[in-house]
Protein backbone atom coordinates (compact mmCIF):
# COMPACT_ATOMS: atom_id res chain seq x y z
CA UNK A 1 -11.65 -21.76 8.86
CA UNK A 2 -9.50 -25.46 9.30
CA UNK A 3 -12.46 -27.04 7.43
CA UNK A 4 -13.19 -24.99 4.75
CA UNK A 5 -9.40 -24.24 4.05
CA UNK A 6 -8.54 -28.03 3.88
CA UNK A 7 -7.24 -29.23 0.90
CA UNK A 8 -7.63 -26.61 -1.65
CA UNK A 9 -6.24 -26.79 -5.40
CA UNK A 10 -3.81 -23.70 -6.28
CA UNK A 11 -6.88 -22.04 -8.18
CA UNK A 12 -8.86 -22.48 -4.49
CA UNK A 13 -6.37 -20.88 -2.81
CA UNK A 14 -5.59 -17.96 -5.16
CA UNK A 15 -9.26 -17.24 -5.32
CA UNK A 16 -9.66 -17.27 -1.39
CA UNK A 17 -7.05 -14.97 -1.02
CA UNK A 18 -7.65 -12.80 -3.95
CA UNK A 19 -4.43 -13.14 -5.70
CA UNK A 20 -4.20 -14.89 -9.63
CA UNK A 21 -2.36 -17.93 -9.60
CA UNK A 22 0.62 -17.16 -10.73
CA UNK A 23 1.20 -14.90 -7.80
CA UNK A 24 0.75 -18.11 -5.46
CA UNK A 25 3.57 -19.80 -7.47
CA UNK A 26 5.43 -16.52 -7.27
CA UNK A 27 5.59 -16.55 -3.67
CA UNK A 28 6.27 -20.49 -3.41
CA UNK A 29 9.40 -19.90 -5.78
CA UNK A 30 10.61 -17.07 -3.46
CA UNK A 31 10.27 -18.79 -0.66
CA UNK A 32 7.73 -16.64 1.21
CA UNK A 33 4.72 -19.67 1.16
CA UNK A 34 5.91 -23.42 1.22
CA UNK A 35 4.81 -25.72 -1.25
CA UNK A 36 1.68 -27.75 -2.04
CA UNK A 37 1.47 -31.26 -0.21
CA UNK A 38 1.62 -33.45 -3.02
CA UNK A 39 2.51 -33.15 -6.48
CA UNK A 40 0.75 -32.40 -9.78
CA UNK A 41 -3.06 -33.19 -9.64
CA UNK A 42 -2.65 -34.07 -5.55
CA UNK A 43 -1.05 -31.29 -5.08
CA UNK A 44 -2.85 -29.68 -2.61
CA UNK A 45 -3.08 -26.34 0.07
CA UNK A 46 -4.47 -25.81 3.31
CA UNK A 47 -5.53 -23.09 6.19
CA UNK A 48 -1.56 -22.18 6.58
CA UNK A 49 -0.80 -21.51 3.17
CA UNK A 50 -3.90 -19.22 3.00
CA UNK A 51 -3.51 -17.80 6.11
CA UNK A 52 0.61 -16.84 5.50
CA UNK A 53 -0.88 -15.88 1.85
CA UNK A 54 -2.69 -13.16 3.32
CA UNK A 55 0.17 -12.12 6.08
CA UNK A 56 1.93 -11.71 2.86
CA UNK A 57 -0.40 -9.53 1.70
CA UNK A 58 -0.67 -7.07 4.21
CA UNK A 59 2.87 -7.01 4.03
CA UNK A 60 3.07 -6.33 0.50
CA UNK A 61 0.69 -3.32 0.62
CA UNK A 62 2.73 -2.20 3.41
CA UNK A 63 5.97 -1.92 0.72
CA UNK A 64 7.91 -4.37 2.94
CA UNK A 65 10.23 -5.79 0.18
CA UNK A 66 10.49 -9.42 -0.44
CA UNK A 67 13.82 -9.99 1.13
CA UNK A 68 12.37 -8.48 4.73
CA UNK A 69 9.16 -10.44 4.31
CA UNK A 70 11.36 -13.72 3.89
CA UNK A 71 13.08 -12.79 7.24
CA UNK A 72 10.06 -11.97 8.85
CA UNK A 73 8.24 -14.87 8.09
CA UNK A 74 10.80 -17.41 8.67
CA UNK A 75 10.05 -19.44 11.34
CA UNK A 76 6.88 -18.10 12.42
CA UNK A 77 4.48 -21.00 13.32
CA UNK A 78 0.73 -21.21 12.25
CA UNK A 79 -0.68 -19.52 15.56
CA UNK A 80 1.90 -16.77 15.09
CA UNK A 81 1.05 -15.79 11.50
CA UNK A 82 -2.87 -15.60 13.06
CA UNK A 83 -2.22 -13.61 15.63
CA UNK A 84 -0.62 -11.14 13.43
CA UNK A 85 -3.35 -11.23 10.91
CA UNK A 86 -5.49 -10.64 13.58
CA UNK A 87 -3.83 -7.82 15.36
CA UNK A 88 -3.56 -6.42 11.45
CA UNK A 89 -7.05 -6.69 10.90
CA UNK A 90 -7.99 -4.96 14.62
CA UNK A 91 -5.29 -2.01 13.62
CA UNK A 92 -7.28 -0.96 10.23
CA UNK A 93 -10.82 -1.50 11.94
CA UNK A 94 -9.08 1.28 14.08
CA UNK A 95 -7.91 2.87 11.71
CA UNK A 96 -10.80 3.49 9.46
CA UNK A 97 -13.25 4.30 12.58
CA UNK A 98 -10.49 7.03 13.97
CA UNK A 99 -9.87 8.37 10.54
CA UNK A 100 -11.97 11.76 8.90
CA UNK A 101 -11.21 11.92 5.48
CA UNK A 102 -8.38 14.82 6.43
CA UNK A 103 -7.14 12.52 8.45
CA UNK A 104 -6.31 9.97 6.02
CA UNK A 105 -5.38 12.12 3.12
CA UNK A 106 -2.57 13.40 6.09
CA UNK A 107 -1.50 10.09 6.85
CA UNK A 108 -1.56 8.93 3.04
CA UNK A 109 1.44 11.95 2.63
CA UNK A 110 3.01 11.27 5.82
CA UNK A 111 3.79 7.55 4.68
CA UNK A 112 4.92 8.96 1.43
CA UNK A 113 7.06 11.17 2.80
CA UNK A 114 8.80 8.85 5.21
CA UNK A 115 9.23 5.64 1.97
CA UNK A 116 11.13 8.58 -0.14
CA UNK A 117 14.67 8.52 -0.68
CA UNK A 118 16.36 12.04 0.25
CA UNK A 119 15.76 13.78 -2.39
CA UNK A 120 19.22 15.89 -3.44
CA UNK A 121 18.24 19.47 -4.05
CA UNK A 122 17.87 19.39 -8.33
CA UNK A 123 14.83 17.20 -7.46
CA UNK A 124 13.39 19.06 -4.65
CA UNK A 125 13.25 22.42 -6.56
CA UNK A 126 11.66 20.67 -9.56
CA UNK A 127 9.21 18.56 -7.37
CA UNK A 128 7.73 21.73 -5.45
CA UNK A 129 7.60 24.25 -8.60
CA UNK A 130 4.57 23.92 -11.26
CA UNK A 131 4.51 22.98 -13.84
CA UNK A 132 3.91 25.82 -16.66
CA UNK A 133 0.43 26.15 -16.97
CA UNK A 134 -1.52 24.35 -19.47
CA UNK A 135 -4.14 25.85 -21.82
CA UNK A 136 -6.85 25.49 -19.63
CA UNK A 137 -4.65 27.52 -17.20
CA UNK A 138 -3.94 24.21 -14.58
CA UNK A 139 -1.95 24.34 -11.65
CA UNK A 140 0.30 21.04 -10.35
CA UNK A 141 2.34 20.44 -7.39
CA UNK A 142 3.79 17.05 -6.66
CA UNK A 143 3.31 15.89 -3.15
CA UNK A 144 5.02 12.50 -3.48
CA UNK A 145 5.84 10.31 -5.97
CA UNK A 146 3.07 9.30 -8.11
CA UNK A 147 0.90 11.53 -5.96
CA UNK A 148 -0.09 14.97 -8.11
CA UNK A 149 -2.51 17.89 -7.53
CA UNK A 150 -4.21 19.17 -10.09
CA UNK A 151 -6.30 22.64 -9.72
CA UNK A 152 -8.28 24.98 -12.00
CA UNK A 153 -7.96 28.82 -11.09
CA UNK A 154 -11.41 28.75 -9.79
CA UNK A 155 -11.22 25.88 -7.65
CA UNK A 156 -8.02 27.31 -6.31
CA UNK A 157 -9.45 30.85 -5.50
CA UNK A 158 -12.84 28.38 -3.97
CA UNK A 159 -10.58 26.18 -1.61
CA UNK A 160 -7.67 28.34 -0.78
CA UNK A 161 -7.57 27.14 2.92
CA UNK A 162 -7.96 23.74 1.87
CA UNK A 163 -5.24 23.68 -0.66
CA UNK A 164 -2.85 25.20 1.82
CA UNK A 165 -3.09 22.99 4.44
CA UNK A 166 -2.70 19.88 1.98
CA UNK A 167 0.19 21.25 0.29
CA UNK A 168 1.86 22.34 3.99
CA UNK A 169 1.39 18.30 4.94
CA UNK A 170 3.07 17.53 1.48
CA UNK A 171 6.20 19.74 2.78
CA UNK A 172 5.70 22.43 0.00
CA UNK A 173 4.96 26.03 0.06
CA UNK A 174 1.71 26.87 -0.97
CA UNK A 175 3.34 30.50 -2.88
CA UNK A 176 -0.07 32.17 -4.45
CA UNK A 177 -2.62 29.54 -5.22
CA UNK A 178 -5.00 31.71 -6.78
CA UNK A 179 -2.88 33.40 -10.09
């Protein structure tokens, strides 16, 4: 990895890790990834920016906010950031091999659970109850922010089990799926 990540222009480096450009400068200008060696045209990245560029990453679709990431990161040397890429890595590799699809779906709501704010009880009431049903007779139930079932009458009468136990794992009462 030192020899191909030697040396790489901005564009290099945002396409090795994935990210457009303007993220890389984001992060530079927050502090979270140190600057280019050089300046302008010489300006220049190597294996540590890419490598913290990816740390970053992870940590990013982990919803750690940018003022955390800036304490975790500061300080920590090149063999540091890694070893935590590569412990990272060997947890999801894990992850995916442990994981049925129930599995995940259950861990997906767990995480959303535990990110939520308390909700006071006004938002509680009108997160578990349906929504009025549409004309094509649709049921909802919010399970977390952003996250949404959707079910037709037959599907729900089809899957009853199935529908319980996700909406039990969302912390809602399933009530009579199949009106």
């Amino acid at each position: 990895m030192a020899d191909v990540a030697r040396d790489l222009s901005i564009e290099d480096l945002a396409d090795a890790a994935g990210v457009p450009v303007r993220t890389v400068r984001f992060y530079v200008s927050e502090g979270l990834l140190p600057g280019p060696s050089g300046r302008g045209r010489t300006a220049s990245y190597g294996e540590e920016h890419l490598l913290r560029l990816q740390l970053i990453r992870v940590l990013a679709a982990q919803r750690v906010p940018l003022a955390e990431m800036r304490e975790r990161l500061a300080g920590v040397s090149l063999a540091e950031v890694r070893a935590l890429l590569a412990e990272e890595e060997a947890a999801m590799r894990r992850q995916a091999a442990e994981k049925s699809p129930r599995d995940y779906i259950s861990g997906l709501l767990a995480r959303a659970r535990e990110t939520r704010k308390p909700p006071d009880a006004r938002s509680t009431a009108a997160a578990s109850r349906p929504s009025p049903p549409a004309a094509e007779a649709w049921r909802r139930w919010v399970l977390a922010p952003g996250v949404e079932l959707h079910l037709r009458p037959d599907a729900a009468r089809a899957e009853r089990a199935l529908i319980e136990r996700i909406l039990r794992a969302a912390g809602l009462e399933p009530g009579s799926i199949d009106r």
